[in-house]
Protein backbone atom coordinates (compact mmCIF):
# COMPACT_ATOMS: atom_id res chain seq x y z
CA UNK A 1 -23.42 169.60 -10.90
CA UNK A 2 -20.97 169.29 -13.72
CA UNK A 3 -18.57 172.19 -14.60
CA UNK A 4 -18.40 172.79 -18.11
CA UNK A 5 -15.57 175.39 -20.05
CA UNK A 6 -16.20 175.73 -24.03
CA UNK A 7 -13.28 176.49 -25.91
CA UNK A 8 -12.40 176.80 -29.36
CA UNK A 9 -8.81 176.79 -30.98
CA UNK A 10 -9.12 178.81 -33.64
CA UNK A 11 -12.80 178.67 -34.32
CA UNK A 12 -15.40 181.30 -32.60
CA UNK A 13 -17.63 178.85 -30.29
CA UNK A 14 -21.50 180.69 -30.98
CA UNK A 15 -23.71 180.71 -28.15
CA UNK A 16 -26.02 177.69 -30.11
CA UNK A 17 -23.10 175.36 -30.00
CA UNK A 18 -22.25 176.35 -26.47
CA UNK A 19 -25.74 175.27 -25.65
CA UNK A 20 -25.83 172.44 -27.38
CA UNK A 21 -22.44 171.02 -25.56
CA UNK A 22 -23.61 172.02 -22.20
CA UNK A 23 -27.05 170.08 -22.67
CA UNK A 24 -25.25 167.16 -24.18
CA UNK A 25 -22.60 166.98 -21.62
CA UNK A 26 -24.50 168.09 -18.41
CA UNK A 27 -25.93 164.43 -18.76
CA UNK A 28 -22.86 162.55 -18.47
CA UNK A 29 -23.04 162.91 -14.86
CA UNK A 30 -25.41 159.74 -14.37
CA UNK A 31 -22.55 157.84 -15.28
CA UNK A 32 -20.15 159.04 -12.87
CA UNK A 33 -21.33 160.78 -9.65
CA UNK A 34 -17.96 161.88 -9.27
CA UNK A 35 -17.35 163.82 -12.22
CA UNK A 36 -16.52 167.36 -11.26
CA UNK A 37 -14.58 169.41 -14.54
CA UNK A 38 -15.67 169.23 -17.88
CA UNK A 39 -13.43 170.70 -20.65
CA UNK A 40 -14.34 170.50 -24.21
CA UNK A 41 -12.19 171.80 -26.70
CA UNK A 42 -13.12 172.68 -30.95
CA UNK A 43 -10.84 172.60 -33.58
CA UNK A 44 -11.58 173.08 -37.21
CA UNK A 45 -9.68 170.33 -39.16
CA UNK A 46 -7.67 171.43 -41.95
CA UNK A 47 -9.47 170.53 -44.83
CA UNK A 48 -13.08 170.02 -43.46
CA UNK A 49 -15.01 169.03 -40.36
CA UNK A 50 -14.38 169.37 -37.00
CA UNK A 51 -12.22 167.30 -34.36
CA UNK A 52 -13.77 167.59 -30.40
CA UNK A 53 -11.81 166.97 -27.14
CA UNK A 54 -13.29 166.73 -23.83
CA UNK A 55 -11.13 165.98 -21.12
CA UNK A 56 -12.95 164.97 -18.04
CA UNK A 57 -11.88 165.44 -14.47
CA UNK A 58 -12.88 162.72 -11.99
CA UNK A 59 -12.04 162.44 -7.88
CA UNK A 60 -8.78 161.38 -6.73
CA UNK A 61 -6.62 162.32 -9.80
CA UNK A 62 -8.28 160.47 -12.66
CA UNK A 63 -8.85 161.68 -15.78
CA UNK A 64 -10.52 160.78 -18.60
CA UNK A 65 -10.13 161.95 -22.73
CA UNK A 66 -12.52 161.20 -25.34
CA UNK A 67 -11.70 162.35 -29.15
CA UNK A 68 -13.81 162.55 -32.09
CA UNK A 69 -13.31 164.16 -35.74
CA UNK A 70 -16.55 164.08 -38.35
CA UNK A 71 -17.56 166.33 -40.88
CA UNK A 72 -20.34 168.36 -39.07
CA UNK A 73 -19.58 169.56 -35.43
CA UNK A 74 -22.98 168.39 -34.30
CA UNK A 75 -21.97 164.66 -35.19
CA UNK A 76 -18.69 165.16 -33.42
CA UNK A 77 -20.80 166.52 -30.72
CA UNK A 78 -22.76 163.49 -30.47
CA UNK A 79 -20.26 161.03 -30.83
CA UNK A 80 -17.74 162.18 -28.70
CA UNK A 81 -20.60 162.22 -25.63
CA UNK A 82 -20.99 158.52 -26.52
CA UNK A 83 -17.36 157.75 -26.17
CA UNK A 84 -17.42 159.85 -22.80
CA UNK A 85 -20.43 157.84 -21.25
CA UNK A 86 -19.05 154.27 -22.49
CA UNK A 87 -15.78 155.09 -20.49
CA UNK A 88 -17.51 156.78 -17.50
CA UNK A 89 -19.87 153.59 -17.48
CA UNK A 90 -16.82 151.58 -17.52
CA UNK A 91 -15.22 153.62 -14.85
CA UNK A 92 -17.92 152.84 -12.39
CA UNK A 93 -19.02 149.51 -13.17
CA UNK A 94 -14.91 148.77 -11.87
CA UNK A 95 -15.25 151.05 -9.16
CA UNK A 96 -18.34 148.93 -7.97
CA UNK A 97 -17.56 146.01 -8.70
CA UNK A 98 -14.20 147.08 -6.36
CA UNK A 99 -16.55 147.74 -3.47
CA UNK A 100 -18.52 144.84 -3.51
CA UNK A 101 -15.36 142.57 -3.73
């Protein structure tokens, strides 16, 4: 089971968005059965939108960052998963293609 902490920097993270991260994210663990910590960050951007960190912890020491700014934080939402599961499936394919070598 992944761990997930919600965090804004200066921005009040609602219960709805906290939901909507956590189902999003909770998913990314079919990519990488190793992927313990979750940690995704929300910052309001200066002028408008939102930016979106998540910082993923992975066994032996790795981690892994995936960034996205857009306009609405649902978009950022979205993309930023996709970023996270392109690495994590990049992550593994090396890690088994490691094994079988």
């Amino acid at each position: 089971m992944v761990d997930i902490h919600i965090s804004g920097v200066h921005y009040q993270v609602s219960d709805k968005v906290k939901q909507y991260v956590t189902d999003k994210l909770v998913t990314l663990n079919k990519y990488h059965s190793g992927l313990g910590k979750v940690h995704v960050t929300i910052h309001p951007q200066e002028k408008k939108g939102f930016r979106v960190d998540v910082d993923m912890h992975l066994p032996h020491g790795r981690d892994v960052v995936a960034h996205d700014s857009e306009e609405t934080l649902y978009s950022a939402i979205d993309i930023v998963h996709d970023k996270a599961a392109a690495q994590l499936r990049k992550i593994h394919e090396k890690e088994v293609a490691h094994r079988v070598a």
